[in-house]
Protein backbone atom coordinates (compact mmCIF):
# COMPACT_ATOMS: atom_id res chain seq x y z
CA UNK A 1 -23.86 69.91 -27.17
CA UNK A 2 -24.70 70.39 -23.59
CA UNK A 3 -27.05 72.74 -21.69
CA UNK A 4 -25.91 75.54 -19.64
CA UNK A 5 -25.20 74.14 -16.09
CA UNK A 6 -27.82 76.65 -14.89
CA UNK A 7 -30.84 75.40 -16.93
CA UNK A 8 -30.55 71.81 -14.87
CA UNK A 9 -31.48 73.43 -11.24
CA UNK A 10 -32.92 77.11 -12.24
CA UNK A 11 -36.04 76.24 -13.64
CA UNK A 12 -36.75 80.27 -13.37
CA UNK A 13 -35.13 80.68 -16.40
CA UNK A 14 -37.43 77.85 -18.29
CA UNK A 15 -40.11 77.83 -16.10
CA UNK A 16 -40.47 81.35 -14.12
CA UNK A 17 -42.45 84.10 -16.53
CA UNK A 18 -39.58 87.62 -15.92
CA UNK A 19 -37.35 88.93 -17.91
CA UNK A 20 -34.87 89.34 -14.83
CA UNK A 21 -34.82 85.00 -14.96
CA UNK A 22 -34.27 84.94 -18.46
CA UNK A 23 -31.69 87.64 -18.48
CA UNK A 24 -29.60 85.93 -15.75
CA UNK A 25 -28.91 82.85 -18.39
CA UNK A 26 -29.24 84.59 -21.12
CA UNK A 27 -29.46 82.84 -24.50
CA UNK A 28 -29.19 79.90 -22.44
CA UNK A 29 -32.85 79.98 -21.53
CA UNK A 30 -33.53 79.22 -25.28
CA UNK A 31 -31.37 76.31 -25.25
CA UNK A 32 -32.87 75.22 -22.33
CA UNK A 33 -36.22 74.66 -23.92
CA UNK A 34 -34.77 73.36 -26.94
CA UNK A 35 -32.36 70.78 -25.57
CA UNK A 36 -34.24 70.64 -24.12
CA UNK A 37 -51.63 55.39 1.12
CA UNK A 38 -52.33 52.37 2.12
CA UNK A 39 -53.57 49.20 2.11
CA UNK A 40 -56.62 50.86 1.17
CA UNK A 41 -58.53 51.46 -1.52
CA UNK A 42 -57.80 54.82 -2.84
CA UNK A 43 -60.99 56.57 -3.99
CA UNK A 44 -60.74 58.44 -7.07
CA UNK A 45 -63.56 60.54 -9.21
CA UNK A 46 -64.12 59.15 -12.67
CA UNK A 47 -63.40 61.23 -15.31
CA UNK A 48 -66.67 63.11 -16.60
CA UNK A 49 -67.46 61.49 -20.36
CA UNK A 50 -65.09 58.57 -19.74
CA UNK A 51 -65.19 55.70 -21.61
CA UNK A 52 -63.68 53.65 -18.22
CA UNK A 53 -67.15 52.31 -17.94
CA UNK A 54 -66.93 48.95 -15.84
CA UNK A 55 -63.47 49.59 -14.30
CA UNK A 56 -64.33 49.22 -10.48
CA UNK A 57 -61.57 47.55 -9.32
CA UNK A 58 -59.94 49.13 -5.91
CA UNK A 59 -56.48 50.39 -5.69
CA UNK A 60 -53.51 50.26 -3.41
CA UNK A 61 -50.38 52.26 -3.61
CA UNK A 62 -46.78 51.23 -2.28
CA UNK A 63 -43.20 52.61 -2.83
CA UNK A 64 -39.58 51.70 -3.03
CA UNK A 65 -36.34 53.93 -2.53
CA UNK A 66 -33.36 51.82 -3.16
CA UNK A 67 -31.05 55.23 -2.43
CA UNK A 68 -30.57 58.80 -3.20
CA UNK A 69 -27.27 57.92 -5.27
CA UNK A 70 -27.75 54.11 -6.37
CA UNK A 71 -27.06 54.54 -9.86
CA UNK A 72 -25.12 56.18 -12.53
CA UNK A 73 -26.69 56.92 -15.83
CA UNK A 74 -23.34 57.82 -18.17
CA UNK A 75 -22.26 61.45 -17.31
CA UNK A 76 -25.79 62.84 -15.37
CA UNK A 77 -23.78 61.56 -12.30
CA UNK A 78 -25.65 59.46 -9.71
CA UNK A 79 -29.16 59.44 -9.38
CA UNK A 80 -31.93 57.80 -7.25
CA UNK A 81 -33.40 54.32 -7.67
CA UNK A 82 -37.50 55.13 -6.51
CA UNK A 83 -41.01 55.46 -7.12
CA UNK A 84 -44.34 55.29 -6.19
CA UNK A 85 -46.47 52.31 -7.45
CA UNK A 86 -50.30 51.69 -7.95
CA UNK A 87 -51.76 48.79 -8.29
CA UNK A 88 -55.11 46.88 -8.93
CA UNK A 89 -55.81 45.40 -5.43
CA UNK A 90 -56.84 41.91 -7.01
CA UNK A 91 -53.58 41.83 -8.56
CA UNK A 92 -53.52 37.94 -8.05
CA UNK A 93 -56.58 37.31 -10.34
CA UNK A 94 -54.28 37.39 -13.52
CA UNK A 95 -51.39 38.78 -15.22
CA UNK A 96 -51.59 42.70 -15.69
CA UNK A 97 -49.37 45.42 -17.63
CA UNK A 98 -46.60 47.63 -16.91
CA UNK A 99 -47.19 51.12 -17.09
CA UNK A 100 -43.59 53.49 -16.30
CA UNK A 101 -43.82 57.04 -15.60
CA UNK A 102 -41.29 59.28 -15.90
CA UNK A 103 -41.04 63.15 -14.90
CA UNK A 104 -39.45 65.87 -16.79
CA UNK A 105 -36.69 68.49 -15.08
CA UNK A 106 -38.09 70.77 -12.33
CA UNK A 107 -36.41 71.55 -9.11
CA UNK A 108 -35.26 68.77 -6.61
CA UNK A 109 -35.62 69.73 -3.91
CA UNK A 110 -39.07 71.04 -1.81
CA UNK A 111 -37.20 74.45 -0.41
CA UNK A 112 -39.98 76.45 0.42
CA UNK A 113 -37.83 79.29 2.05
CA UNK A 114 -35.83 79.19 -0.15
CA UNK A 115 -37.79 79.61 -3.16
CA UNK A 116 -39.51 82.60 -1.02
CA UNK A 117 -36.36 84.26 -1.10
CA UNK A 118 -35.81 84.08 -4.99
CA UNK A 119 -39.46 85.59 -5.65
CA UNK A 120 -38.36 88.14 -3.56
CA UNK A 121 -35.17 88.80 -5.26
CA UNK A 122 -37.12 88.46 -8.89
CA UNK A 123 -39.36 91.58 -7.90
CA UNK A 124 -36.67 93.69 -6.79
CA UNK A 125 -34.68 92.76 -9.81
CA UNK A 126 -32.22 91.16 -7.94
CA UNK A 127 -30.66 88.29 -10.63
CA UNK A 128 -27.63 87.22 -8.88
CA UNK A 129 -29.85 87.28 -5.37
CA UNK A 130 -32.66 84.60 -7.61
CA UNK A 131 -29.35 82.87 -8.71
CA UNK A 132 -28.25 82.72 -4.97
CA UNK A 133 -31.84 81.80 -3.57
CA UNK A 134 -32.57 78.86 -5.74
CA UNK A 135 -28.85 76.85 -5.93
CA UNK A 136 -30.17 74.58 -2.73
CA UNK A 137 -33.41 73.73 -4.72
CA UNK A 138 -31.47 72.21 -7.65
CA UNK A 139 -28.95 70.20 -5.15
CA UNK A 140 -28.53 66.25 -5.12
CA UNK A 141 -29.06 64.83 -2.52
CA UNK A 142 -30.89 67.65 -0.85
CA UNK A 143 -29.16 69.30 1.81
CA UNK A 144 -29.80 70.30 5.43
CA UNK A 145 -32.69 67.94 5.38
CA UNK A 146 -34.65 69.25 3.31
CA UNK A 147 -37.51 67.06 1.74
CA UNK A 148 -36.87 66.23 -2.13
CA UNK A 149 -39.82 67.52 -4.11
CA UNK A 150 -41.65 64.49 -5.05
CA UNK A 151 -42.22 64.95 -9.13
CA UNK A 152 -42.91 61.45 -9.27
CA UNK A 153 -45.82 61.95 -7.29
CA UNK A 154 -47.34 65.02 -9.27
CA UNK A 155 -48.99 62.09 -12.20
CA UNK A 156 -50.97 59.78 -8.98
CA UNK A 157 -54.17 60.82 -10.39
CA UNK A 158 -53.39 58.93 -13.45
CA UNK A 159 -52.02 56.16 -11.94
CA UNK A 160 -55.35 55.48 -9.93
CA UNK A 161 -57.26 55.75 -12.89
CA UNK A 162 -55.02 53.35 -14.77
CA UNK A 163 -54.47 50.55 -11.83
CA UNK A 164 -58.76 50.47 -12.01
CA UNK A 165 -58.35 49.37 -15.39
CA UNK A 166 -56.01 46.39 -14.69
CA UNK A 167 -52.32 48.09 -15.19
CA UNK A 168 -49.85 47.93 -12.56
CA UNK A 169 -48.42 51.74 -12.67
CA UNK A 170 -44.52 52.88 -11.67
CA UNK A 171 -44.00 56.49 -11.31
CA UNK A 172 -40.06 56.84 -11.11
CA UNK A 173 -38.01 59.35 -9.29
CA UNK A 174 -35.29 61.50 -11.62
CA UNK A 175 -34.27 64.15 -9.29
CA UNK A 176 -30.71 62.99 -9.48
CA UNK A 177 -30.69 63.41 -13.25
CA UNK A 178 -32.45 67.07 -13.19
CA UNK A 179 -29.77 68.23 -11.22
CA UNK A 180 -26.45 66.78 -12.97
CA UNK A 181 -27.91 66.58 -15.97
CA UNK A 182 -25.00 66.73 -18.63
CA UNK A 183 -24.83 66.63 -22.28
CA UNK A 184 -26.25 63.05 -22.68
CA UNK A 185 -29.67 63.36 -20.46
CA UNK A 186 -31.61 62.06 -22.42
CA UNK A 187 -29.76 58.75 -22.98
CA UNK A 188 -29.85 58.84 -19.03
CA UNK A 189 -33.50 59.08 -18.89
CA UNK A 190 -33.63 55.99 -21.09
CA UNK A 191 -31.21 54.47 -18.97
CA UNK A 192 -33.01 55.10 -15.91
CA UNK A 193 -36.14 53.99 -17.40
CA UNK A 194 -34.45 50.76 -18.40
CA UNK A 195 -32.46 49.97 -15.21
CA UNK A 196 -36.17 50.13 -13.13
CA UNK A 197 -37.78 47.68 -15.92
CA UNK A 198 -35.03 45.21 -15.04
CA UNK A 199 -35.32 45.55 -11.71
CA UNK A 200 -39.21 44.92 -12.31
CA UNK A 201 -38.36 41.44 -14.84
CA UNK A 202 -36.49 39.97 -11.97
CA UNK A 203 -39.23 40.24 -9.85
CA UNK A 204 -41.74 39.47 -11.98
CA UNK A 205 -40.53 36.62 -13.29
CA UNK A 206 -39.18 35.11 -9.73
CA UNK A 207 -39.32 37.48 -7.34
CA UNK A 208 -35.52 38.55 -7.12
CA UNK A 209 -33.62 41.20 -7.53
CA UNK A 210 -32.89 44.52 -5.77
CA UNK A 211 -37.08 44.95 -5.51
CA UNK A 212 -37.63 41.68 -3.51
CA UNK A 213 -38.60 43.25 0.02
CA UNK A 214 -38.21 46.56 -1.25
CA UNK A 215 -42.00 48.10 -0.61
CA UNK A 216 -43.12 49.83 2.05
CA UNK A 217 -46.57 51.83 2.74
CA UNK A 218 -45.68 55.35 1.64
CA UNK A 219 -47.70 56.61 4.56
CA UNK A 220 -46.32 55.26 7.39
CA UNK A 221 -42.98 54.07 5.59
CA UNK A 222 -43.72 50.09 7.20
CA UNK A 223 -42.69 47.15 4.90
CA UNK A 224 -45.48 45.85 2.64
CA UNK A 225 -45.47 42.78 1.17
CA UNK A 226 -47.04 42.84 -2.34
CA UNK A 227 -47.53 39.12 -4.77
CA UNK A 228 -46.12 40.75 -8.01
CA UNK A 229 -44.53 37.37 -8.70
CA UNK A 230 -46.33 35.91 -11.61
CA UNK A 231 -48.85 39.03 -12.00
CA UNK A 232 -46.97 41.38 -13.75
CA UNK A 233 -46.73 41.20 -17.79
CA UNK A 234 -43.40 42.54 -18.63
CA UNK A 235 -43.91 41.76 -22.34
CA UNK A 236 -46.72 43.91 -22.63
CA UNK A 237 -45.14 47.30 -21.30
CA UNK A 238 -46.15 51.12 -21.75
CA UNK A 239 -44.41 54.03 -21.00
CA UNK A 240 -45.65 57.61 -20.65
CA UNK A 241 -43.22 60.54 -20.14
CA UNK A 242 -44.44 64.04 -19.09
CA UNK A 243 -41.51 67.35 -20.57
CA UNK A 244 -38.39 66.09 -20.80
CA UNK A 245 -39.73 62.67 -19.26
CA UNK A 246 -41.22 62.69 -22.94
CA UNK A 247 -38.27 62.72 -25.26
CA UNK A 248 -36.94 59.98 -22.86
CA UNK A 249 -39.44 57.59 -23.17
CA UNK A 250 -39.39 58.65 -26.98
CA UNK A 251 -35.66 57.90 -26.97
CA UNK A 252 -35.81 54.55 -25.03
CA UNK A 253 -38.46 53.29 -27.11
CA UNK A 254 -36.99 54.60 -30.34
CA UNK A 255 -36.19 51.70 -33.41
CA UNK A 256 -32.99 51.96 -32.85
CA UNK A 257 -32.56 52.14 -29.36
CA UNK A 258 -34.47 48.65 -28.70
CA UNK A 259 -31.11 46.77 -28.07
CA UNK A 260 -30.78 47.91 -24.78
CA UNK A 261 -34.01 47.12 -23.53
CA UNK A 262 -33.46 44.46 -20.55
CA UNK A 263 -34.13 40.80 -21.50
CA UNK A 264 -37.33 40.23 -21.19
CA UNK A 265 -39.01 43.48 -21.71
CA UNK A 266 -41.09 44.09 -24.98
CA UNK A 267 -42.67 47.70 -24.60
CA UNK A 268 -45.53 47.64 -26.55
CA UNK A 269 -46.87 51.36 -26.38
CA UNK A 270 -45.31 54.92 -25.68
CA UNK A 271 -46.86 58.30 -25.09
CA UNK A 272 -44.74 61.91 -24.68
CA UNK A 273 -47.33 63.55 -22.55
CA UNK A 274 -46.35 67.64 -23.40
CA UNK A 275 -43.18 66.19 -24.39
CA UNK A 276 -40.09 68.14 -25.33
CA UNK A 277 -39.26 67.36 -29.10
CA UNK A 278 -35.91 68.14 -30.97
CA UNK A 279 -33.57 66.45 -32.76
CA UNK A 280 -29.65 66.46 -30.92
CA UNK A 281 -28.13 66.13 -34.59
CA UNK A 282 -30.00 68.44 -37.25
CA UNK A 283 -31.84 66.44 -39.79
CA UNK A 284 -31.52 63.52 -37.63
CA UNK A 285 -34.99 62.13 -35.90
CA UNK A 286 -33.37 58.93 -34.88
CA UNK A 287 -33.26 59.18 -31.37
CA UNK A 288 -36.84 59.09 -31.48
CA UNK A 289 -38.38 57.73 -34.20
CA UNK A 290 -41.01 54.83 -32.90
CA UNK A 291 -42.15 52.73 -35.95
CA UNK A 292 -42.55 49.49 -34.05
CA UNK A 293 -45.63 49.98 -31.47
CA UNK A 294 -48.03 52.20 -31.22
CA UNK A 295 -47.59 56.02 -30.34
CA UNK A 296 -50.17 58.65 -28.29
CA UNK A 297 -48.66 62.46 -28.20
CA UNK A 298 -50.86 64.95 -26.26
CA UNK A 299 -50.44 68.41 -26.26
CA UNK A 300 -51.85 71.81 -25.00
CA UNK A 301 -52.35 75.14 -26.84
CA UNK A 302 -51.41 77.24 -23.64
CA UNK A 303 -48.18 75.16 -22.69
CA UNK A 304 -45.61 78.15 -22.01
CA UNK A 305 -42.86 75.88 -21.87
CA UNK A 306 -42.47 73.53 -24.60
CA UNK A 307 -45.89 74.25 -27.11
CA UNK A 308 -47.07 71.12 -29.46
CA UNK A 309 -43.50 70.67 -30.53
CA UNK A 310 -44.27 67.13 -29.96
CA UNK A 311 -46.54 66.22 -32.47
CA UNK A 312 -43.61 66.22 -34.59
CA UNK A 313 -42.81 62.75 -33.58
CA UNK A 314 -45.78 61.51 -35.27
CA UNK A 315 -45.18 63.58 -38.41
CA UNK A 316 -41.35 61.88 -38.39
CA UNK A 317 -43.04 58.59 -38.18
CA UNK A 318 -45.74 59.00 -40.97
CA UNK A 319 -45.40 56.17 -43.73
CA UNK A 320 -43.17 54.33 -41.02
CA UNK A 321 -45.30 53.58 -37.66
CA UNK A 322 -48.27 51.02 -39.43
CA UNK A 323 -49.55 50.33 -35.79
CA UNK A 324 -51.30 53.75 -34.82
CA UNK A 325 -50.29 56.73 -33.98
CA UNK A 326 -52.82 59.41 -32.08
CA UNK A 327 -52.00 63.28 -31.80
CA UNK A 328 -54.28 64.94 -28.74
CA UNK A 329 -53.75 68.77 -28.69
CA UNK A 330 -56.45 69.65 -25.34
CA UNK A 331 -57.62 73.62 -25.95
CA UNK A 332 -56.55 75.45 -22.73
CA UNK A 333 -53.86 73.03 -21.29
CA UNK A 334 -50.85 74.25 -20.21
CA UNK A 335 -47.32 72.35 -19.12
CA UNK A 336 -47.28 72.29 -15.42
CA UNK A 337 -50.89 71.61 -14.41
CA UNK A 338 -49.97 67.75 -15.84
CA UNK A 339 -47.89 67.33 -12.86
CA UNK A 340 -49.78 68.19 -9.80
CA UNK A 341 -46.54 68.84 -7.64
CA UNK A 342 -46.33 71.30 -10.01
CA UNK A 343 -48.97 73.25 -10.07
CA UNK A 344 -49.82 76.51 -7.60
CA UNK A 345 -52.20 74.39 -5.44
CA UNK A 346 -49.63 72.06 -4.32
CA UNK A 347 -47.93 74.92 -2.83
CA UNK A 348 -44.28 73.07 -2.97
CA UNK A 349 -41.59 74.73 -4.52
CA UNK A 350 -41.28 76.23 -8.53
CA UNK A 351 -45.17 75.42 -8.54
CA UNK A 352 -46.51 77.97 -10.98
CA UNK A 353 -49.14 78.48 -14.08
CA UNK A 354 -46.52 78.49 -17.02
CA UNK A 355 -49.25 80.18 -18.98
CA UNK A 356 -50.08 83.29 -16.46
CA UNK A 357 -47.55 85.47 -17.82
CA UNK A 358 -48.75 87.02 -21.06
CA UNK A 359 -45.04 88.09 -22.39
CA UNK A 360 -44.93 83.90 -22.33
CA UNK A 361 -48.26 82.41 -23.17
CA UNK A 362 -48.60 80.61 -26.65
CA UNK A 363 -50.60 82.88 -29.60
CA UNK A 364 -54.23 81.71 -29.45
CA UNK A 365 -54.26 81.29 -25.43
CA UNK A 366 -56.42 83.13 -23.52
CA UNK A 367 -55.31 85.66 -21.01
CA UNK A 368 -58.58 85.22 -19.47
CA UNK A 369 -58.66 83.10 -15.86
CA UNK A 370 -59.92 80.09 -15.50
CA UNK A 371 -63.60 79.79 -15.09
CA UNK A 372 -65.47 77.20 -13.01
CA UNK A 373 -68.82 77.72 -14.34
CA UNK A 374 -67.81 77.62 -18.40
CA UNK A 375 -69.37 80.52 -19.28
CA UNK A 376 -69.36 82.19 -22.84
CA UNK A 377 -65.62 81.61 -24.24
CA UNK A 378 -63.61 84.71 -24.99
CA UNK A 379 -61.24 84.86 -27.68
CA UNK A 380 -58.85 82.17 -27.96
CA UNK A 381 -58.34 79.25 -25.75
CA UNK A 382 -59.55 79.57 -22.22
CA UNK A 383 -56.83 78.52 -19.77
CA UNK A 384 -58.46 75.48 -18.13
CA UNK A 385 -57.77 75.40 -14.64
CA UNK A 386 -56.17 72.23 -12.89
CA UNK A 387 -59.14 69.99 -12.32
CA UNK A 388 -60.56 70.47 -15.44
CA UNK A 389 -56.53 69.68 -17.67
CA UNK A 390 -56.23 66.30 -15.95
CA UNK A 391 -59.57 65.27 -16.35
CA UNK A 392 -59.80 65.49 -19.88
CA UNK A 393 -55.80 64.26 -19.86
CA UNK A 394 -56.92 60.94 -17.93
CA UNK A 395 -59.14 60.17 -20.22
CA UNK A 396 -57.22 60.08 -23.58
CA UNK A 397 -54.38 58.62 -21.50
CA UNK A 398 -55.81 56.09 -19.77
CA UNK A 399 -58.09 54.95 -23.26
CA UNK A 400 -54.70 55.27 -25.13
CA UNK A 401 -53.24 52.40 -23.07
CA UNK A 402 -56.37 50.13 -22.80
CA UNK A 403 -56.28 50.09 -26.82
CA UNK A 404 -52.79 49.96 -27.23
CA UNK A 405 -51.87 47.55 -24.49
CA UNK A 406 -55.62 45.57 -23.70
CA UNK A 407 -56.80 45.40 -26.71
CA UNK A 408 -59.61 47.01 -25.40
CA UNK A 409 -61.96 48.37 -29.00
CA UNK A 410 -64.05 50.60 -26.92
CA UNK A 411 -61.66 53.13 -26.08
CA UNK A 412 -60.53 53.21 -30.19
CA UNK A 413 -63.14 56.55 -30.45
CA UNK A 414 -61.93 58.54 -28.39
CA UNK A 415 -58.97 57.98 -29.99
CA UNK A 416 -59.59 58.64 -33.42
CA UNK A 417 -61.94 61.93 -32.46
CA UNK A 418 -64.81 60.24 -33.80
CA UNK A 419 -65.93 61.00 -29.45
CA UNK A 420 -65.57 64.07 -27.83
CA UNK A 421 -66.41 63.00 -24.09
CA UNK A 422 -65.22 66.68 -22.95
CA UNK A 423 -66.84 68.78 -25.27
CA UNK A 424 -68.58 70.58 -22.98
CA UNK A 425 -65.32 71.38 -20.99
CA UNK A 426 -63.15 72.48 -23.91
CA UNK A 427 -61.97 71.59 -27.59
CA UNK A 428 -59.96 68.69 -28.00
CA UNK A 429 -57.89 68.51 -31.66
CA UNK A 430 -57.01 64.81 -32.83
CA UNK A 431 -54.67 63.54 -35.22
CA UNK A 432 -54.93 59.83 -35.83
CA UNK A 433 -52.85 58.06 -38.11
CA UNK A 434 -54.88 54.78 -37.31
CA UNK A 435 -53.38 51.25 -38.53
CA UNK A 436 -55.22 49.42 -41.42
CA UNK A 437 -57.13 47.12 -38.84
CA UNK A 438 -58.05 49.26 -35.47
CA UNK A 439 -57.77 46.85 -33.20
CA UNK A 440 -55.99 43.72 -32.91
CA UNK A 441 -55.13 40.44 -30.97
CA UNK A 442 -52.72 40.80 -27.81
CA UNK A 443 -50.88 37.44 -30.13
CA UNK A 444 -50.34 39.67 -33.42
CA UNK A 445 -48.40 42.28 -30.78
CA UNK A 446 -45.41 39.77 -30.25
CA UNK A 447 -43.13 41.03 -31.93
């Protein structure tokens, strides 16, 4: 079962709020959501109520781009090898975790004019003009030189936050996948995840590979010589996947999936991050049932694409997963202010609130704007505005992986909800399904 060819490049049918979008797909728009810097330090803002406390270390930033068309997940067609990396600037003082990002399906390509011309079309009711407008958006590679739209890019602010705490943190490029996407994506968003962790065990381990001389300063694009060698732990790995990025982390890390992990790799922790959940085969949670590690979900109550669907994969894994599993359902959030490229104020492409349009917007969310000074709630959950949704995300990310993959006891309240370091921001709901002893030795994870 495969999704209609326009769901992989037309994200106005999944993503833009009018009933022209939808009706240009028609009931294809409901099987889209259901198969659905420098060598210097960066400086980042510390999450208000975070439990980082301690984590001072300065960060650096470098990328690779192996090609546009490098690789050839199954039948997706051929996709890029890239991303953008942050890292703890001592990296030499010790070995440190992996961290892989991966981005769900949005347009690929940054056509600004382009996507002018479809709003246009939408409010004059124009479907097959929108259909026209958008086709170069969802092109790989992108043509006429225009700029790909970096969605690898749009989760930096977490990847800041989580180099200061010791992980070394690879956002990767799928724009290849989101626009030939066939009826096995998901396998090639596991495969994609798993061809960059090989690349990353090779170096690691002795510095070849397809990375060695690979990174160059994103800003200025010269070479940049990093001493990964020997730093990097690639048997302590997590992996965080935002949309459709979600079920693919969920389906690479899944029990039954763990043969094709690259030698060498143990991932240790996974987290859907407003993941899409379903199962391809009814009655079948397979492809994504995670018993072995330990599992962080978060969701938001205004998310006008894909809801809390995903805190089903901790209800498949109850009685199963013994090593903790951690449900965070943030009051306000919806799906694209997670990825900042995004979001309205990156003004690139697609970027839009998918919780604006009320014919859209989740029961329980809202209609009311976001407000700066947090005034007297309305009824419902406020839409948080963009600052406000990553700052409370960061926080239950980044304390998800310092317990799961550091060992690290102090970020185990937040966790559980026995802490609410936001409460003065909005609710936060937690389900824990903790493991009989909360925290435990890095040795008792080798497994």
């Amino acid at each position: 079962m495969g999704d209609h060819p326009l769901c992989e490049f037309i994200r106005g049918v999944c993503r833009v709020r009018r009933r022209s979008a939808v009706r240009v797909a028609g009931s294809a728009a409901v099987l889209c959501l259901f198969v659905a810097v420098s060598h210097v330090a960066l400086a980042v803002t510390r999450p208000v109520g975070s439990t980082s406390d301690g984590a001072d270390r300065a960060v650096s930033v470098v990328a690779y781009d192996l090609g546009d068309t490098v690789f050839a997940p199954g039948d997706a067609g051929p996709t890029e090898l890239a991303a953008i990396v942050h890292y703890p600037r001592d990296l030499v003082t010790g070995t440190h975790p992996l961290i892989l990002q991966l981005h769900g399906s949005w347009f690929s390509c940054n056509d600004k004019a382009a996507w002018a011309r479809a709003l246009d079309a939408l409010e004059a009711g124009d479907d097959e003009g929108y259909f026209d407008a958008v086709q170069p958006m969802g092109a790989w590679p992108c043509r006429g030189g225009t700029p790909p739209l970096e969605n690898h890019r749009g989760y930096d602010y977490l990847g800041v936050e989580l180099a200061r705490h010791g992980f070394v943190v690879v956002s990767i490029s799928a724009n290849g996948i989101n626009s030939h996407e066939g009826a096995h994506g998901y396998q090639a968003r596991a495969a994609l995840v798993n061809k960059h962790l090989a690349m990353w065990q090779r170096l690691a381990a002795d510095g070849t590979g397809e990375l060695r001389d690979a990174f160059v300063d994103p800003a200025t694009g010269h070479d940049r010589q990093v001493p990964f060698v020997g730093h990097v732990d690639m048997t302590n790995v997590g992996t965080m996947g935002h949309s459709r990025g979600g079920k693919g982390v969920m389906w690479q890390a899944a029990d039954k999936h763990r043969d094709e992990w690259p030698n060498g790799v143990q991932v240790k922790a996974v987290m859907p991050y407003a993941g899409v959940y379903f199962n391809i085969r009814e009655d079948d949670d397979s492809d994504g049932l995670v018993t072995t590690m330990p599992v962080g979900v978060i969701v938001g109550t205004c998310d006008g694409a894909v809801g809390t669907a995903a805190l089903s994969y901790i209800d498949d894994a109850r009685g199963k997963n013994t090593w903790g599993m951690f449900g965070i359902t943030i009051h306000g959030a919806n799906h694209n202010f997670f990825n900042t490229q995004w979001s309205p104020r990156s003004g690139d492409a697609g970027a839009q609130d998918d919780a604006a349009d009320d014919r859209f917007r989740p029961p329980g969310c809202s209609a009311t704007p976001p407000d700066p000074a947090h005034g007297a709630r309305t009824p419902g959950d406020r839409r948080l505005n963009e600052d406000d949704q990553r700052t409370i995300a960061t926080t239950y990310v980044v304390d998800f992986f310092r317990w799961a993959l550091l060992d690290d006891a102090a970020a185990y309240p937040v966790l559980t909800g026995a802490t609410f370091p936001h409460a003065n921001v909005a609710a936060v709901g937690v389900t824990a399904v903790v493991p009989a002893v909360p925290t435990s030795t890095r040795a008792s994870r080798q497994r």
